[in-house]
C-alpha atoms as a PDB file:
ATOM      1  CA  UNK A   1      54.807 -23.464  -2.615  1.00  0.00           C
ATOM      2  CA  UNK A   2      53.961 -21.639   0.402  1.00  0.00           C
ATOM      3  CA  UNK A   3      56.203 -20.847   3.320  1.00  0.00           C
ATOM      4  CA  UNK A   4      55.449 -19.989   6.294  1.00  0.00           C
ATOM      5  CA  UNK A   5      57.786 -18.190   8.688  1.00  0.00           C
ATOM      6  CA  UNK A   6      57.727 -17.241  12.614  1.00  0.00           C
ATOM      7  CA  UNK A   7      57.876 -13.853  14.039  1.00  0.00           C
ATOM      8  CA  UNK A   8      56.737 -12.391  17.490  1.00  0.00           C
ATOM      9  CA  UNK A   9      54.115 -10.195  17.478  1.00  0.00           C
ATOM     10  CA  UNK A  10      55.159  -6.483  18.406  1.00  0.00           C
ATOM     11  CA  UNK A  11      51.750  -4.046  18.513  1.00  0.00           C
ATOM     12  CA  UNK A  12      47.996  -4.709  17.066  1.00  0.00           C
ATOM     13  CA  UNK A  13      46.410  -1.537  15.187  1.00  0.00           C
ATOM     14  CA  UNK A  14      43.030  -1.099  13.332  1.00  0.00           C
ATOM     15  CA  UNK A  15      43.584   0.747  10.215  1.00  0.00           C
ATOM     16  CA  UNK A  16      41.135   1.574   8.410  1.00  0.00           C
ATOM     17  CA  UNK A  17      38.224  -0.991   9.820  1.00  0.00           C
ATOM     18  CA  UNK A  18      41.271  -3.402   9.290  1.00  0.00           C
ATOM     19  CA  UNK A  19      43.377  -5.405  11.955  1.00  0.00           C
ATOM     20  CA  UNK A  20      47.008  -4.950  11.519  1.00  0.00           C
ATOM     21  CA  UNK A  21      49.963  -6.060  13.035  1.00  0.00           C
ATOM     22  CA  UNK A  22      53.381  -5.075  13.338  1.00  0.00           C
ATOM     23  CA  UNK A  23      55.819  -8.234  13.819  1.00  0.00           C
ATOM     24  CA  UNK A  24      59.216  -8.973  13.694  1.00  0.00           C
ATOM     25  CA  UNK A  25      61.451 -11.982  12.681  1.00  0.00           C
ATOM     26  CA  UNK A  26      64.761 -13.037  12.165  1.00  0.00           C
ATOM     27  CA  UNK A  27      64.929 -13.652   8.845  1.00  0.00           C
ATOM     28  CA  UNK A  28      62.588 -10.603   7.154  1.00  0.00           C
ATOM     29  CA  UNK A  29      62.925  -8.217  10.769  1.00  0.00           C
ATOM     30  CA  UNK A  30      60.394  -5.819  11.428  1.00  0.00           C
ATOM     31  CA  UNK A  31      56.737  -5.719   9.150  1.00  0.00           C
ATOM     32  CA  UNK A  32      53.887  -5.121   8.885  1.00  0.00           C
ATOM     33  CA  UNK A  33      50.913  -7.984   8.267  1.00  0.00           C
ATOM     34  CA  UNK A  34      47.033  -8.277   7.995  1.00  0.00           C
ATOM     35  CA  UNK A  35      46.051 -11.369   9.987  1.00  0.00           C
ATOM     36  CA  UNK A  36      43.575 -14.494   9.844  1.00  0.00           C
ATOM     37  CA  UNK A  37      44.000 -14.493  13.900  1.00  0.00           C
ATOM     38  CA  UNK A  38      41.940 -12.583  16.454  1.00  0.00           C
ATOM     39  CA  UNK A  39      42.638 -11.458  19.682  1.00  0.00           C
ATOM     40  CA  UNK A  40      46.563 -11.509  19.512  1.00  0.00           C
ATOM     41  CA  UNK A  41      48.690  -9.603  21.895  1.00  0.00           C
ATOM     42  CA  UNK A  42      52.179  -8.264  22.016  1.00  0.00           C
ATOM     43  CA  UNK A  43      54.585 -10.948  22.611  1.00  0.00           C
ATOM     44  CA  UNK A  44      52.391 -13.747  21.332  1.00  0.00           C
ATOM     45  CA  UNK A  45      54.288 -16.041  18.564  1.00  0.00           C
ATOM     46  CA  UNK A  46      52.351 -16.626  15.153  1.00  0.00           C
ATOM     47  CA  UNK A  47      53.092 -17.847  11.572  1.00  0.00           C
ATOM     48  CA  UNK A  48      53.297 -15.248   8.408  1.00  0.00           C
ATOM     49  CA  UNK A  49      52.730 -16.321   4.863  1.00  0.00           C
ATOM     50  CA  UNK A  50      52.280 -14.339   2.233  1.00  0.00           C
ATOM     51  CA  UNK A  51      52.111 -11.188   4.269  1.00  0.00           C
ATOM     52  CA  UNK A  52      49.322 -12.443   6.689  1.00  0.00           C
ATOM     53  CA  UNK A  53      48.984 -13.938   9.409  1.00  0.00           C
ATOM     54  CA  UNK A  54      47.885 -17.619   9.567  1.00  0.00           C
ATOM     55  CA  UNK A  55      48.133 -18.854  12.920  1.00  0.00           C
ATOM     56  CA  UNK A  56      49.472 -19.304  16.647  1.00  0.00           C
ATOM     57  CA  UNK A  57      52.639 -20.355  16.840  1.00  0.00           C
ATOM     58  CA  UNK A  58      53.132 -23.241  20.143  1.00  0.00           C
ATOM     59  CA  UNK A  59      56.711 -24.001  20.140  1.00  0.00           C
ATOM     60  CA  UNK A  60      59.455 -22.503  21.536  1.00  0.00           C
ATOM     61  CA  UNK A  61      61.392 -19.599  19.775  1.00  0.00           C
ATOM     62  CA  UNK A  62      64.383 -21.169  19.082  1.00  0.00           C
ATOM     63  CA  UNK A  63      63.018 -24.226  18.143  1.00  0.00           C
ATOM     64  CA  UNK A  64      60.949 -22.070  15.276  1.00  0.00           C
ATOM     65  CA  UNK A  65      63.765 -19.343  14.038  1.00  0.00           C
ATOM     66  CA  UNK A  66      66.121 -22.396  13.919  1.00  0.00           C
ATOM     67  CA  UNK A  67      63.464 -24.437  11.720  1.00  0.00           C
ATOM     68  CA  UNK A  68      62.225 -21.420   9.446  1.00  0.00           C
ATOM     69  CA  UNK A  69      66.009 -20.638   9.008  1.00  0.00           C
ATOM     70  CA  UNK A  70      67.359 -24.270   7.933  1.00  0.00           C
ATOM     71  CA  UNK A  71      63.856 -24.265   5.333  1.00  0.00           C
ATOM     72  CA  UNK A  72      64.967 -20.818   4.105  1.00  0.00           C
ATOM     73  CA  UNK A  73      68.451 -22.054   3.355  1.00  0.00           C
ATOM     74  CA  UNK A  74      67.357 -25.687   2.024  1.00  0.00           C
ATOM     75  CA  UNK A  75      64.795 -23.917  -0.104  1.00  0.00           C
ATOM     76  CA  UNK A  76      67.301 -21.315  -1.267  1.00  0.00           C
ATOM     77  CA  UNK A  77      70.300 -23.716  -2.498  1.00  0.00           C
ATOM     78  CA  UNK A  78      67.999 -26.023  -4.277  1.00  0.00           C
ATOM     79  CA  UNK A  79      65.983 -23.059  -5.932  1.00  0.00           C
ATOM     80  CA  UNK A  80      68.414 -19.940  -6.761  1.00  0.00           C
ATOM     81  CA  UNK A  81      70.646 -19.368  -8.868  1.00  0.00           C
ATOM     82  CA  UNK A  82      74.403 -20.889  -7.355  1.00  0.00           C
ATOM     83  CA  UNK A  83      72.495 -21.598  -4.372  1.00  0.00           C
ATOM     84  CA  UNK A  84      73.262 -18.437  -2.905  1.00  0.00           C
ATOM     85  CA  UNK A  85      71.021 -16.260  -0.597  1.00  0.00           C
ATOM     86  CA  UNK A  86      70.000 -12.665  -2.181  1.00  0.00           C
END
């Protein structure tokens, strides 16, 4: 299963020949992620998984964070131990 999650993009670098990008969310705050997406600016919203990322993100912010959050949870307390966040 893959899961995506929102963040807002925070500053583009090349490293290395390589396009990297600093973003930060709610849930995982600040990182740092390769990405499938050209041309993205600071303040643009996108979609991480697995440490990339995968795509634009059109929606509002709230209406993502709140989403990704309730998945997070939902995924959490049907797949961890006591259904407990770590």
């Amino acid at each position: 299963m893959c899961l995506t999650s929102p963040a807002t993009v925070i500053r583009v670098d090349e490293r290395g020949g390589i396009c990297v990008v600093t973003v930060r969310s709610p849930d995982e705050g600040e990182r740092v992620c390769i990405t499938y997406v050209e041309g993205l600016l600071p303040g643009e919203r996108v979609l991480v998984a697995g440490g990339a990322i995968v795509e634009r993100a059109d929606s509002s912010p709230e209406e993502d964070f709140s989403l990704a959050s309730l998945l997070i949870e939902a995924f959490d307390a049907t797949h961890l131990p006591g259904g407990t966040r770590t």
